[in-house]
C-alpha atoms as a PDB file:
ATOM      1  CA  UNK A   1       7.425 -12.209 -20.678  1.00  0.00           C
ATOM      2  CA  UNK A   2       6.298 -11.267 -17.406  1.00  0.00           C
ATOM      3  CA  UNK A   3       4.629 -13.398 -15.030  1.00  0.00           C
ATOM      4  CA  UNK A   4       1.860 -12.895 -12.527  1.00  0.00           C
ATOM      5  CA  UNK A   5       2.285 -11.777  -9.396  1.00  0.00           C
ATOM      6  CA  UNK A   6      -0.146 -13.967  -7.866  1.00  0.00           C
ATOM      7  CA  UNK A   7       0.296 -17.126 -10.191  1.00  0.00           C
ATOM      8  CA  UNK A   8      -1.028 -20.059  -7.780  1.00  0.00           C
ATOM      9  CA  UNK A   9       1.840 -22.175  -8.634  1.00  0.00           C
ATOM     10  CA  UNK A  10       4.636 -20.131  -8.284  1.00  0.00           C
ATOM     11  CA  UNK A  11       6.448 -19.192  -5.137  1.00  0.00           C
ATOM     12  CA  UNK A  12       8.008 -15.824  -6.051  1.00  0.00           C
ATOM     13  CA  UNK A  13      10.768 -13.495  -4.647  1.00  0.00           C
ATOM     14  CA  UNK A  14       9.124 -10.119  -4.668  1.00  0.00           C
ATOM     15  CA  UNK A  15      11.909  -7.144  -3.568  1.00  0.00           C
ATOM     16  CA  UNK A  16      12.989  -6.228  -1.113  1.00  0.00           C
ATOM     17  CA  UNK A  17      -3.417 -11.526  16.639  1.00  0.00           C
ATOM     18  CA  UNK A  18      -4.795 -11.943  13.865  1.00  0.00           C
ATOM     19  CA  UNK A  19      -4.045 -11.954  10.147  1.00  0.00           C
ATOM     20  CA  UNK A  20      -7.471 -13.647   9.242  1.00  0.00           C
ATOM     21  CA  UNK A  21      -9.049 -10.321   8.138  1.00  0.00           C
ATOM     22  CA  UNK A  22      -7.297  -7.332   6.546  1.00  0.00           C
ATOM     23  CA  UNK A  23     -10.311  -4.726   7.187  1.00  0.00           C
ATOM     24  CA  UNK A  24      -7.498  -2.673   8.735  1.00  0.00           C
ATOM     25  CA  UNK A  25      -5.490  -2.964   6.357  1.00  0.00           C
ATOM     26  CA  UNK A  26      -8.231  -0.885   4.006  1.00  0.00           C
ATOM     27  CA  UNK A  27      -7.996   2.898   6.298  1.00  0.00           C
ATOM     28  CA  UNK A  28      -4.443   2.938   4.661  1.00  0.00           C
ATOM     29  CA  UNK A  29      -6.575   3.250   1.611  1.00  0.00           C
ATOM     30  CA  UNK A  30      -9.395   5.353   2.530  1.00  0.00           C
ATOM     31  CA  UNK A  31      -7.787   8.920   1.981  1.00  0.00           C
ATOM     32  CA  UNK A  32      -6.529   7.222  -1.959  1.00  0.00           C
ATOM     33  CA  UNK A  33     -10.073   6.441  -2.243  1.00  0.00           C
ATOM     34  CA  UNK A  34     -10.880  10.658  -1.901  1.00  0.00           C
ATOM     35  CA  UNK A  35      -8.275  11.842  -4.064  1.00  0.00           C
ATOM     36  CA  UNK A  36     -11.167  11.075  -6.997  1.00  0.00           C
ATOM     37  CA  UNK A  37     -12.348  14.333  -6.386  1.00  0.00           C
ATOM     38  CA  UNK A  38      -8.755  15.478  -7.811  1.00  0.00           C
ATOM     39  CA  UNK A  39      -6.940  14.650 -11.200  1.00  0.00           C
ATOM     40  CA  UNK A  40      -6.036  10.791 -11.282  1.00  0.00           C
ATOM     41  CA  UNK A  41      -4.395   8.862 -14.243  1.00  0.00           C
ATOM     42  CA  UNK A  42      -6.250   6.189 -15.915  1.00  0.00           C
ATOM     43  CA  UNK A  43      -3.880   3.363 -16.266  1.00  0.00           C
ATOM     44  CA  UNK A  44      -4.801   0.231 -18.303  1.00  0.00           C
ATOM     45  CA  UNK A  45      -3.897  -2.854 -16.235  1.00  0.00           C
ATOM     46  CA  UNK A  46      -2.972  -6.444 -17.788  1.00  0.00           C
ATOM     47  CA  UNK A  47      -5.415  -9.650 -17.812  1.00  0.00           C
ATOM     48  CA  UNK A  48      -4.201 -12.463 -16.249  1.00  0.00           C
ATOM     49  CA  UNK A  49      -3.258 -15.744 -17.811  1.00  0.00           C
ATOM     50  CA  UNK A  50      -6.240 -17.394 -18.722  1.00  0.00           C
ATOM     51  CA  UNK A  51      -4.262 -20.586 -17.419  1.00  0.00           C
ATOM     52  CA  UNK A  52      -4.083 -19.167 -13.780  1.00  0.00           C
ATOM     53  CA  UNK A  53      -7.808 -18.145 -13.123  1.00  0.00           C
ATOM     54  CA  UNK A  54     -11.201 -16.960 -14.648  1.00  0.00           C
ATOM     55  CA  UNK A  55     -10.955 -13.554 -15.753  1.00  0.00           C
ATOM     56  CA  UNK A  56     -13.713 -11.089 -13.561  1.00  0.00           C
ATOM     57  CA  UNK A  57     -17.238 -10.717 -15.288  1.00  0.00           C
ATOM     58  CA  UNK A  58     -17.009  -6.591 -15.611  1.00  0.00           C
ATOM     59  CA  UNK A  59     -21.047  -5.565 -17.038  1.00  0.00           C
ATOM     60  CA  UNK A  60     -21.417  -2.679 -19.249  1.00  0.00           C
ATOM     61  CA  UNK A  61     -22.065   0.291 -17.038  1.00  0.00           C
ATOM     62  CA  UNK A  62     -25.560   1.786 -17.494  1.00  0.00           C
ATOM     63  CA  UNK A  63     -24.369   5.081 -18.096  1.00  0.00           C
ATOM     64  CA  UNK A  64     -21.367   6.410 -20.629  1.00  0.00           C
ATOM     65  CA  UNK A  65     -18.913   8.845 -19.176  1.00  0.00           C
ATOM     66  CA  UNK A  66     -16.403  10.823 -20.832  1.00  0.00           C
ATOM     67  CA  UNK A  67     -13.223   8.978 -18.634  1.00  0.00           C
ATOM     68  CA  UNK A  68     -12.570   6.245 -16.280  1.00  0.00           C
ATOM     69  CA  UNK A  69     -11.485   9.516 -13.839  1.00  0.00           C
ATOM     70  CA  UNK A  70     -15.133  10.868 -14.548  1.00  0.00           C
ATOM     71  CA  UNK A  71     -16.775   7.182 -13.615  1.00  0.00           C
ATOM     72  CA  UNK A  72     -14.560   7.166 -10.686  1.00  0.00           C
ATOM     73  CA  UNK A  73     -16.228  10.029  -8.903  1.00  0.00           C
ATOM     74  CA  UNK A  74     -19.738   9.857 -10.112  1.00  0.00           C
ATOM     75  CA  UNK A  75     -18.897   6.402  -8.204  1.00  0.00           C
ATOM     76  CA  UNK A  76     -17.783   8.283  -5.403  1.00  0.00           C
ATOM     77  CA  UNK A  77     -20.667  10.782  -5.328  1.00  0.00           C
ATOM     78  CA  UNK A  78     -22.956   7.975  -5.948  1.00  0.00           C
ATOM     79  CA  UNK A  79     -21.205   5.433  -3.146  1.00  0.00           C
ATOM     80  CA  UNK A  80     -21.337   8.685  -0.374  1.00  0.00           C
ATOM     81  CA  UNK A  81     -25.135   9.449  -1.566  1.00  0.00           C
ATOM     82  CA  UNK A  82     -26.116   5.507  -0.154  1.00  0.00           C
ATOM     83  CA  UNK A  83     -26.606   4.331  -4.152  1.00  0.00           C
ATOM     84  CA  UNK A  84     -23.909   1.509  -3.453  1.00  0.00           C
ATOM     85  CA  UNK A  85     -25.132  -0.297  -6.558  1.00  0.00           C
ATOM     86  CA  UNK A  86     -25.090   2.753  -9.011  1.00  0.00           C
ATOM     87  CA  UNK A  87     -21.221   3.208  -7.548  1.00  0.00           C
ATOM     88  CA  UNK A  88     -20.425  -0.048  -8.457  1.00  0.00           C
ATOM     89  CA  UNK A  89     -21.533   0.117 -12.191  1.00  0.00           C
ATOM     90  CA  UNK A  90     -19.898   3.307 -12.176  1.00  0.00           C
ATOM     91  CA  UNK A  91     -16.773   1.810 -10.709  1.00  0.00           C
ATOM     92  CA  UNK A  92     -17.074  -1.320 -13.395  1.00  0.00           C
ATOM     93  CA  UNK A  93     -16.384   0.861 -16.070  1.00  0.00           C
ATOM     94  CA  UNK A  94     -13.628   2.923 -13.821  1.00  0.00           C
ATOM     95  CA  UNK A  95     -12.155  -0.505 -13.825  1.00  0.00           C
ATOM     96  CA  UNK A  96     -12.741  -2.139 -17.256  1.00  0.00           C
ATOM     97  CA  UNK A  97     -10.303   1.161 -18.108  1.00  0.00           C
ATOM     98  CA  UNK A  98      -7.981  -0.404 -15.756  1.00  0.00           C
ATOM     99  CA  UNK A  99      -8.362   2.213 -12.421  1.00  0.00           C
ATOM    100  CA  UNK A 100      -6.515   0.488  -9.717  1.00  0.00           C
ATOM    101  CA  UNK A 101      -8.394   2.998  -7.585  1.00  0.00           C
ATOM    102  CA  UNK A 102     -11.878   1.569  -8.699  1.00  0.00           C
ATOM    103  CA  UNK A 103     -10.349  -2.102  -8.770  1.00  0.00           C
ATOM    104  CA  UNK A 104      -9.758  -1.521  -5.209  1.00  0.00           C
ATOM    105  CA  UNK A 105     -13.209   0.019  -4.085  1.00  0.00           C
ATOM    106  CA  UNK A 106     -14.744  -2.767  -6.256  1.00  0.00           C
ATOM    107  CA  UNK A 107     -12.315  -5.469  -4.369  1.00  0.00           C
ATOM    108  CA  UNK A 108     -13.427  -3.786  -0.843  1.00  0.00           C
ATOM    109  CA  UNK A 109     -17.045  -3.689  -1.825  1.00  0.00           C
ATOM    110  CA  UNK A 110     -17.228  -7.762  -2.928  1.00  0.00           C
ATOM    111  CA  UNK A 111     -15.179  -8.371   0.215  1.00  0.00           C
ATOM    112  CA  UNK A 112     -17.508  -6.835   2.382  1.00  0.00           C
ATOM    113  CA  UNK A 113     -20.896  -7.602   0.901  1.00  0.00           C
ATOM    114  CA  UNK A 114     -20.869  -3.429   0.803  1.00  0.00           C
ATOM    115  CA  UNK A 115     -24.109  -3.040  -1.791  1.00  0.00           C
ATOM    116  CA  UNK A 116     -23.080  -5.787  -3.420  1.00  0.00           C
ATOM    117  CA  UNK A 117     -23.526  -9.678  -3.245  1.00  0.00           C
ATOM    118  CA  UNK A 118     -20.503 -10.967  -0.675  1.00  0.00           C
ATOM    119  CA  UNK A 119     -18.051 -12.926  -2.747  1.00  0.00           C
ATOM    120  CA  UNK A 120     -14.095 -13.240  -1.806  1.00  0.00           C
ATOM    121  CA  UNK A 121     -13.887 -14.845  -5.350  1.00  0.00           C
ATOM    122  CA  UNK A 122     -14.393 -11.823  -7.002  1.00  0.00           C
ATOM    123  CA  UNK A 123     -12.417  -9.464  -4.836  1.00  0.00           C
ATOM    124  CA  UNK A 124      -9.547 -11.577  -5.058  1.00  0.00           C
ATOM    125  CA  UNK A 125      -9.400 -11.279  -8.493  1.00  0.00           C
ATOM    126  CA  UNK A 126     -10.085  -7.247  -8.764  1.00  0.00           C
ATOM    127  CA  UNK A 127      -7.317  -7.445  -6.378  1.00  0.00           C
ATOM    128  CA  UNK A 128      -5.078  -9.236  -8.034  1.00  0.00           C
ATOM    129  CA  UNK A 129      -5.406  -7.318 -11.583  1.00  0.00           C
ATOM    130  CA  UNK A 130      -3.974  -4.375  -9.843  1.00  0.00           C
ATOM    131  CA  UNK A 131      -1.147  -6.474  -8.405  1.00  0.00           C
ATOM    132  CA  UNK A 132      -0.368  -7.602 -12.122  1.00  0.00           C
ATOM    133  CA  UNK A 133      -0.685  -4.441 -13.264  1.00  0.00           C
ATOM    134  CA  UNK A 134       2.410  -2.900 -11.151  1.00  0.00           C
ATOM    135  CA  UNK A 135       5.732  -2.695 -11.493  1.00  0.00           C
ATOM    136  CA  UNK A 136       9.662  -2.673 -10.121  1.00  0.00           C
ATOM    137  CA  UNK A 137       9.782   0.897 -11.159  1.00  0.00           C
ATOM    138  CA  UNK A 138       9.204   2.296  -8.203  1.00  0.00           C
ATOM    139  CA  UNK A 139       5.605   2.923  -6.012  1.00  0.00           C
ATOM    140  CA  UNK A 140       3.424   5.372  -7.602  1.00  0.00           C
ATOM    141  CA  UNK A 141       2.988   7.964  -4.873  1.00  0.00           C
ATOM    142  CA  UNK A 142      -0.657   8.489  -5.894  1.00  0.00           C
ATOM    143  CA  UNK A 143      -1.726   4.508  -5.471  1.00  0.00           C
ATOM    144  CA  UNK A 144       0.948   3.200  -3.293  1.00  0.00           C
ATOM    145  CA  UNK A 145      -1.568   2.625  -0.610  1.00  0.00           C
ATOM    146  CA  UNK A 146      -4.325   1.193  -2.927  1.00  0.00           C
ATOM    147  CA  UNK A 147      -1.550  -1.104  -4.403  1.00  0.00           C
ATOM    148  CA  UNK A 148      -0.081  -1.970  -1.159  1.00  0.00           C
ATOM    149  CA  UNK A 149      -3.974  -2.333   0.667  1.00  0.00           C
ATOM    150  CA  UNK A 150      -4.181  -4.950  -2.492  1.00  0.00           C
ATOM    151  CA  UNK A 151      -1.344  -7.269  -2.104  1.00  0.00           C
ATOM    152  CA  UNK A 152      -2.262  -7.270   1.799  1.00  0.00           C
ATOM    153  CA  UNK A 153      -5.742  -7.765   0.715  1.00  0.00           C
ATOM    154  CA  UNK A 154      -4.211 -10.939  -1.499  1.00  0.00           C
ATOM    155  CA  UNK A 155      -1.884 -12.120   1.145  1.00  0.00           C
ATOM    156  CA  UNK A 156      -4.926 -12.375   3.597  1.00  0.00           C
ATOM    157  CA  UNK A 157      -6.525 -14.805   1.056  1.00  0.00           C
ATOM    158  CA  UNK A 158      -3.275 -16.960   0.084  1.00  0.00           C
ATOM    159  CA  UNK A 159      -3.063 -17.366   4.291  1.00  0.00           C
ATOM    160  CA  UNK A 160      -6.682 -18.812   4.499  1.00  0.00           C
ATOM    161  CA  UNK A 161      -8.028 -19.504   1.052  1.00  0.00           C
ATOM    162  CA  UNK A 162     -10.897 -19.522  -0.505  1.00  0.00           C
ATOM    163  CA  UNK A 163     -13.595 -22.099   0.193  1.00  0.00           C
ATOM    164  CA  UNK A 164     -15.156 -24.080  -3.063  1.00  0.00           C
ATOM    165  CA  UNK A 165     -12.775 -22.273  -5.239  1.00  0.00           C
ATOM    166  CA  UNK A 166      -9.457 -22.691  -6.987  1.00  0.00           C
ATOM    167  CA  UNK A 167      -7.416 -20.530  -4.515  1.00  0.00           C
ATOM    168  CA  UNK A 168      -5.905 -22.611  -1.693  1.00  0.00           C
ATOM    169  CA  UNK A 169      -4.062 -22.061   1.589  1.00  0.00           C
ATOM    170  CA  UNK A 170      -0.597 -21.032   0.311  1.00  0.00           C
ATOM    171  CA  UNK A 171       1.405 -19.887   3.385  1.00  0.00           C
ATOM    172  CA  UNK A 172       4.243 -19.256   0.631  1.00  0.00           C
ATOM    173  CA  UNK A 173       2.192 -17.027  -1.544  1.00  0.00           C
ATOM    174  CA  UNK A 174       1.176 -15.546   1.615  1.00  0.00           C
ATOM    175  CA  UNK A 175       4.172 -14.647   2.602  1.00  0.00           C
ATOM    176  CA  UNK A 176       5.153 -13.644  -0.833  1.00  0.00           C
ATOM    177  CA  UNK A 177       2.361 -11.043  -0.282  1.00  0.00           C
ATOM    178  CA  UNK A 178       2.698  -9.450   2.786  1.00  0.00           C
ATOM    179  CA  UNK A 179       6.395  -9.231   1.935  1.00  0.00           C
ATOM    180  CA  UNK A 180       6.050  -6.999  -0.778  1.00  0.00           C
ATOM    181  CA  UNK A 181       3.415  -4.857   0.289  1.00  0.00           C
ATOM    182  CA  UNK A 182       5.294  -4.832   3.919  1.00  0.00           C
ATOM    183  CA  UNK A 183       8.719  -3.703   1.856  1.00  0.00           C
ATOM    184  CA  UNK A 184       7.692  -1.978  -1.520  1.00  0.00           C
ATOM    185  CA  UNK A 185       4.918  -0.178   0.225  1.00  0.00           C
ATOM    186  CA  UNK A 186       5.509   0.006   3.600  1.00  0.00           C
ATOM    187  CA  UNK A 187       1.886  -1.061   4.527  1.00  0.00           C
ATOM    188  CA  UNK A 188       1.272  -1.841   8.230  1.00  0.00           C
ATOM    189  CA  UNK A 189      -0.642  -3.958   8.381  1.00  0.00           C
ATOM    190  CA  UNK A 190       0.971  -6.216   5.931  1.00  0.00           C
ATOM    191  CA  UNK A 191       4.481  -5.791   8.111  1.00  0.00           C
ATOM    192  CA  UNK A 192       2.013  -6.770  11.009  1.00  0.00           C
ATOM    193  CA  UNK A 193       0.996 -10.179   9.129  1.00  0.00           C
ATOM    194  CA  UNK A 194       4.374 -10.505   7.921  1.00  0.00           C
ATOM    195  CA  UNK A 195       5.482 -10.094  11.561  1.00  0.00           C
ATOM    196  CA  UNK A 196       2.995 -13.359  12.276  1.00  0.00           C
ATOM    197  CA  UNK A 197       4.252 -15.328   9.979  1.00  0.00           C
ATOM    198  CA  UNK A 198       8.286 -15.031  11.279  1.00  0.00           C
ATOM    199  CA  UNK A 199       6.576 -15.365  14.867  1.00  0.00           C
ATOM    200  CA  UNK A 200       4.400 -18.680  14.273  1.00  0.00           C
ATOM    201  CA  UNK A 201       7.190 -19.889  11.525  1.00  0.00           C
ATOM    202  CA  UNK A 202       4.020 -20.384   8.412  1.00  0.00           C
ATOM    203  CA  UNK A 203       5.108 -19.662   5.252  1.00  0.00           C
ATOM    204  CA  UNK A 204       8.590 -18.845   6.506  1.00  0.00           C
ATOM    205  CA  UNK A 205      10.840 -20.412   8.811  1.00  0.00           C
ATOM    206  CA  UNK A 206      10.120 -19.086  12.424  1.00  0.00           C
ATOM    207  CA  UNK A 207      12.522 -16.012  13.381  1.00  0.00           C
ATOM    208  CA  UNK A 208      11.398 -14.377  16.759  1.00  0.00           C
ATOM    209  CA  UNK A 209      14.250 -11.216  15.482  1.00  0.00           C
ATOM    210  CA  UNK A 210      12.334 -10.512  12.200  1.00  0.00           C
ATOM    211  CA  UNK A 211       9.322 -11.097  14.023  1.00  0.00           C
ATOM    212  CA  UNK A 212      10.212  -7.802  16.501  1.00  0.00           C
ATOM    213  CA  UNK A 213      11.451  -5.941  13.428  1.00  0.00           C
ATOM    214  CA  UNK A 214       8.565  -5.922  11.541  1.00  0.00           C
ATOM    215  CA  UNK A 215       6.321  -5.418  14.961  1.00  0.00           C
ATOM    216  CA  UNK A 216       7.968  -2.749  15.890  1.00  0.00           C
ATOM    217  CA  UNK A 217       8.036  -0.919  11.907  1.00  0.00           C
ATOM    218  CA  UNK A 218       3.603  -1.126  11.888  1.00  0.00           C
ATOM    219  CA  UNK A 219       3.366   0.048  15.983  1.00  0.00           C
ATOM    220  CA  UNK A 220       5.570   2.885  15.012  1.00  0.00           C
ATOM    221  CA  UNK A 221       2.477   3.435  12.047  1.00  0.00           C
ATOM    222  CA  UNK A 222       0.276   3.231  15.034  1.00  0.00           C
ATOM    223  CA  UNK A 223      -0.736  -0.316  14.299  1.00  0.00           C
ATOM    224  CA  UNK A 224      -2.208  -1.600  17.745  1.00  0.00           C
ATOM    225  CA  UNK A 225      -2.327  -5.325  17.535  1.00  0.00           C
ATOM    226  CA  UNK A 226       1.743  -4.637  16.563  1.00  0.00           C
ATOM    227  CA  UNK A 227       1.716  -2.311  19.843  1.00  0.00           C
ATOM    228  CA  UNK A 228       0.964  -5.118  21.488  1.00  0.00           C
ATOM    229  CA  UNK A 229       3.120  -8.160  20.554  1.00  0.00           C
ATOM    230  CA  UNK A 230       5.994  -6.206  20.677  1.00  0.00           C
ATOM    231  CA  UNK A 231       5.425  -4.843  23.559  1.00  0.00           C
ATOM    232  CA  UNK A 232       4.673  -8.674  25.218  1.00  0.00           C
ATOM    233  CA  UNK A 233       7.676 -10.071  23.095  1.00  0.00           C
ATOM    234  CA  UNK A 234       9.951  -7.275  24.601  1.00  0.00           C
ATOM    235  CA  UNK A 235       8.489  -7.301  28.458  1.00  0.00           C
ATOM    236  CA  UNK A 236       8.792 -11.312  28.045  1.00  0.00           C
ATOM    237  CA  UNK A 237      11.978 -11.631  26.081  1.00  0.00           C
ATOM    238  CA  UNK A 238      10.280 -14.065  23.851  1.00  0.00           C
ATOM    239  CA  UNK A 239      11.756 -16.031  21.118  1.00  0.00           C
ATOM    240  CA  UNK A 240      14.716 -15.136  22.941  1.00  0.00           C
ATOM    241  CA  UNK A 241      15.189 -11.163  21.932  1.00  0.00           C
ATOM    242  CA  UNK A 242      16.652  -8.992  24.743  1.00  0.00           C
ATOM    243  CA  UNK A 243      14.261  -8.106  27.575  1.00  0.00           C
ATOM    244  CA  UNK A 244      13.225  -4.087  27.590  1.00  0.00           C
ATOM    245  CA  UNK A 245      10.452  -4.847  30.248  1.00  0.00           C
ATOM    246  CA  UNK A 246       9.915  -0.644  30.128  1.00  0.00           C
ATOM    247  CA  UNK A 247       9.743   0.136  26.573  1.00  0.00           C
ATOM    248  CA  UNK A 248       7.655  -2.921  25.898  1.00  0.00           C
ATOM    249  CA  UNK A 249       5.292  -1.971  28.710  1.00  0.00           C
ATOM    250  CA  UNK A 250       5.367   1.639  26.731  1.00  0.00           C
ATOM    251  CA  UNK A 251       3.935  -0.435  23.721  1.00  0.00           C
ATOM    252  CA  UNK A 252       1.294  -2.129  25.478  1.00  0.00           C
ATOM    253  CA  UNK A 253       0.057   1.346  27.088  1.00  0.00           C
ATOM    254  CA  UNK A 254      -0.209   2.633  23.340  1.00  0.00           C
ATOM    255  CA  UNK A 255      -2.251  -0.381  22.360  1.00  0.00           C
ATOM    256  CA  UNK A 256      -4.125  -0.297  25.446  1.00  0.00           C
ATOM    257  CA  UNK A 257      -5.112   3.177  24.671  1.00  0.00           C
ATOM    258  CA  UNK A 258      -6.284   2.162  21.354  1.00  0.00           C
ATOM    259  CA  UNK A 259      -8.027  -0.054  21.524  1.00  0.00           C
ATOM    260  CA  UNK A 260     -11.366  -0.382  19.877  1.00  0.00           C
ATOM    261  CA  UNK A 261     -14.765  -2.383  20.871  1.00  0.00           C
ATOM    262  CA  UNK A 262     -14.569  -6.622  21.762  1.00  0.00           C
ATOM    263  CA  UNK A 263     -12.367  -7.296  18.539  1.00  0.00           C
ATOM    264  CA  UNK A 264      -9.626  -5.682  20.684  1.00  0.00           C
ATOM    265  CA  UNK A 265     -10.298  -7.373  24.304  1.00  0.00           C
ATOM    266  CA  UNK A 266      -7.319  -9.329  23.124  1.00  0.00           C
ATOM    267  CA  UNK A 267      -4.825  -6.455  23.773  1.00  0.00           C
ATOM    268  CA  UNK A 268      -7.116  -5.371  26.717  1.00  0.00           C
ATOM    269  CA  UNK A 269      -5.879  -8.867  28.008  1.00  0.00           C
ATOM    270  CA  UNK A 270      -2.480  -8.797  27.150  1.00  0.00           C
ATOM    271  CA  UNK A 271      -1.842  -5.292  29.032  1.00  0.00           C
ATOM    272  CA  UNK A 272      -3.724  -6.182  31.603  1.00  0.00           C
ATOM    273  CA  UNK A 273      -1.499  -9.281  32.191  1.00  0.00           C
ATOM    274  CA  UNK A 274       1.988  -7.668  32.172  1.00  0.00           C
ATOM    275  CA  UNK A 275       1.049  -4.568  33.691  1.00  0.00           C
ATOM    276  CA  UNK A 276       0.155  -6.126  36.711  1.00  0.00           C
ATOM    277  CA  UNK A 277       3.324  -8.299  36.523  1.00  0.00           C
ATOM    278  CA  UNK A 278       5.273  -5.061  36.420  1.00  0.00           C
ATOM    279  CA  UNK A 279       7.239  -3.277  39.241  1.00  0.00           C
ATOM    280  CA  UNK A 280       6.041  -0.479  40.457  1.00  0.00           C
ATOM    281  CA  UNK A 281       9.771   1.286  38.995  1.00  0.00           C
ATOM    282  CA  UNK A 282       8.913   0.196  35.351  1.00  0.00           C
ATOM    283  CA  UNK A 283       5.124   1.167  35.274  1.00  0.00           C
ATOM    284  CA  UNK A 284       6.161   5.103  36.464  1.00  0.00           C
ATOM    285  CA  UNK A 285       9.176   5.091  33.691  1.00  0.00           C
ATOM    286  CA  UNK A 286       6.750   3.537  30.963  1.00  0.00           C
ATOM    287  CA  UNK A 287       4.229   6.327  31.885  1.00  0.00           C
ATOM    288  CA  UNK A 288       7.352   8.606  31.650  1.00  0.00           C
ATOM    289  CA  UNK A 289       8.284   7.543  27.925  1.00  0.00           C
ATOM    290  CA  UNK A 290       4.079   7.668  26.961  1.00  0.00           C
ATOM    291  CA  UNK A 291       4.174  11.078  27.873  1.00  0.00           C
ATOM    292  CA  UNK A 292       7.626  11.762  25.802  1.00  0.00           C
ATOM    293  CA  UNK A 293       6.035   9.542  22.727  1.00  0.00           C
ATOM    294  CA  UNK A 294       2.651  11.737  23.415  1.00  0.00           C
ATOM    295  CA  UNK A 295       4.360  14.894  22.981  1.00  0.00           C
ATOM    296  CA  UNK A 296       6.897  14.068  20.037  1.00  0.00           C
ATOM    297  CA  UNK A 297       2.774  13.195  17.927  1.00  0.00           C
ATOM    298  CA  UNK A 298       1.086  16.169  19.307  1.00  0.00           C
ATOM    299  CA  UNK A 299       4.282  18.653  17.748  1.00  0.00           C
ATOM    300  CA  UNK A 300       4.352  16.565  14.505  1.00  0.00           C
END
């Protein structure tokens, strides 16, 4: 008998700055979430054990439609039109067939407070019915994202809890988590958190070398806040990996450059402080490897 991913008690082994959100972690998902406009399987996902948590409250949808795949993009059309709460009864019964894509969207949405009422309760438990739902068989290349956006989603919450209900801090679980989706999926953003646990030792006993590896797999993604502890672990040789003050400064530059709005004055800082720490040598050769990185993207 199989047994929940995200059982509360149960530290698995799955194969193979700043974790405390995982609204990155949901453009990984965003072009999954237009693919409803093409031909997606309906899969039926498993409930979880009434033992481990309250089963989600789905209503009836106002409306009957011919397929989950048919509710999923009148959801769409109706989500993209501003009718946020006709897409979620549309996406209900997308989900009460067992979507993971409409799981998801419905998961994001309760996050957020996105035309619905906020509640973390009730998008970690959309979010966990599509992590029961998968398998060891291999990632399905149409929902790898949704399904690896998901257990990052659920790692997020295992890290931090959630207030006044039965889901705790777990650093384990977390890990658990952001392992998978960093391995199985290849998510970013969960290597990223993964990378932050090995760094500040939580959930996992601290290793600086794991830490760099799993930097350096989400900044080659283009994962900024990755850009930019690498790059300071590398210029500062910390946790004691080998100093590559060049190629780390090369990492900062790329997070520098990306760098969005005052949730990012972080990196801002962070560049700011080794570039001027720099020689004047290393600054001209980590302009000179930019360049090289800026022309290897611009023939891809």
């Amino acid at each position: 008998m199989r047994t929940s991913r995200t059982d509360l008690s149960r530290r698995g082994t799955p194969a193979g700055a700043d974790p405390g959100r995982f609204r990155s972690a949901s453009r990984i998902a965003v072009a999954a979430w237009a693919l409803v406009l093409l031909a997606l399987p309906a899969d039926t996902s498993r409930a979880l054990d009434a033992n481990v948590r309250t089963p989600v409250q789905v209503p009836v949808a106002d409306k009957s439609y011919r397929s989950a795949k048919d509710a999923l993009r009148a959801g769409m059309r109706e989500y993209n039109a501003g009718d946020k709460q006709g897409a979620a009864r549309a996406l209900e019964y997308a989900a009460g067939q067992g979507h993971a894509l409409a799981l998801w969207k419905l998961g994001r949405m309760y996050a957020d407070g996105d035309g619905v009422p906020h509640d973390d309760l009730k998008a970690f438990e959309f979010f966990s019915r599509i992590a029961d739902a998968s398998t060891d068989d291999g990632p399905d290349p149409q929902n790898s994202a949704v399904l690896g956006s998901a257990f990052t989603a659920l790692g997020t919450y295992f890290l931090e809890g959630i207030k006044g209900t039965y889901v705790r801090p777990n650093p384990e679980r977390a890990y658990d988590m952001f392992n998978y989706a960093a391995s199985y999926y290849g998510d970013p953003n969960a290597q990223y958190n993964l990378a932050r646990l090995y760094l500040d030792g939580t959930g996992v006993e601290a290793d600086p070398r794991q830490a760099a590896r799993w930097f350096n797999l989400a900044a080659e993604k283009g994962h900024h806040p990755a850009q930019a502890l690498l790059g300071d672990m590398l210029v500062n040789g910390l946790g004691g990996i080998p100093i590559q003050r060049v190629r780390g400064l090369m990492w900062l530059s790329l997070a520098r450059e990306g760098a969005e709005s005052r949730k990012d004055d972080w990196i801002v800082a962070l560049y700011d402080k080794n570039w001027a720490a720099a020689s004047e040598d290393d600054r001209a050769e980590a302009q000179t490897q930019l360049q090289t990185v800026g022309s290897i993207r611009k023939r891809r």
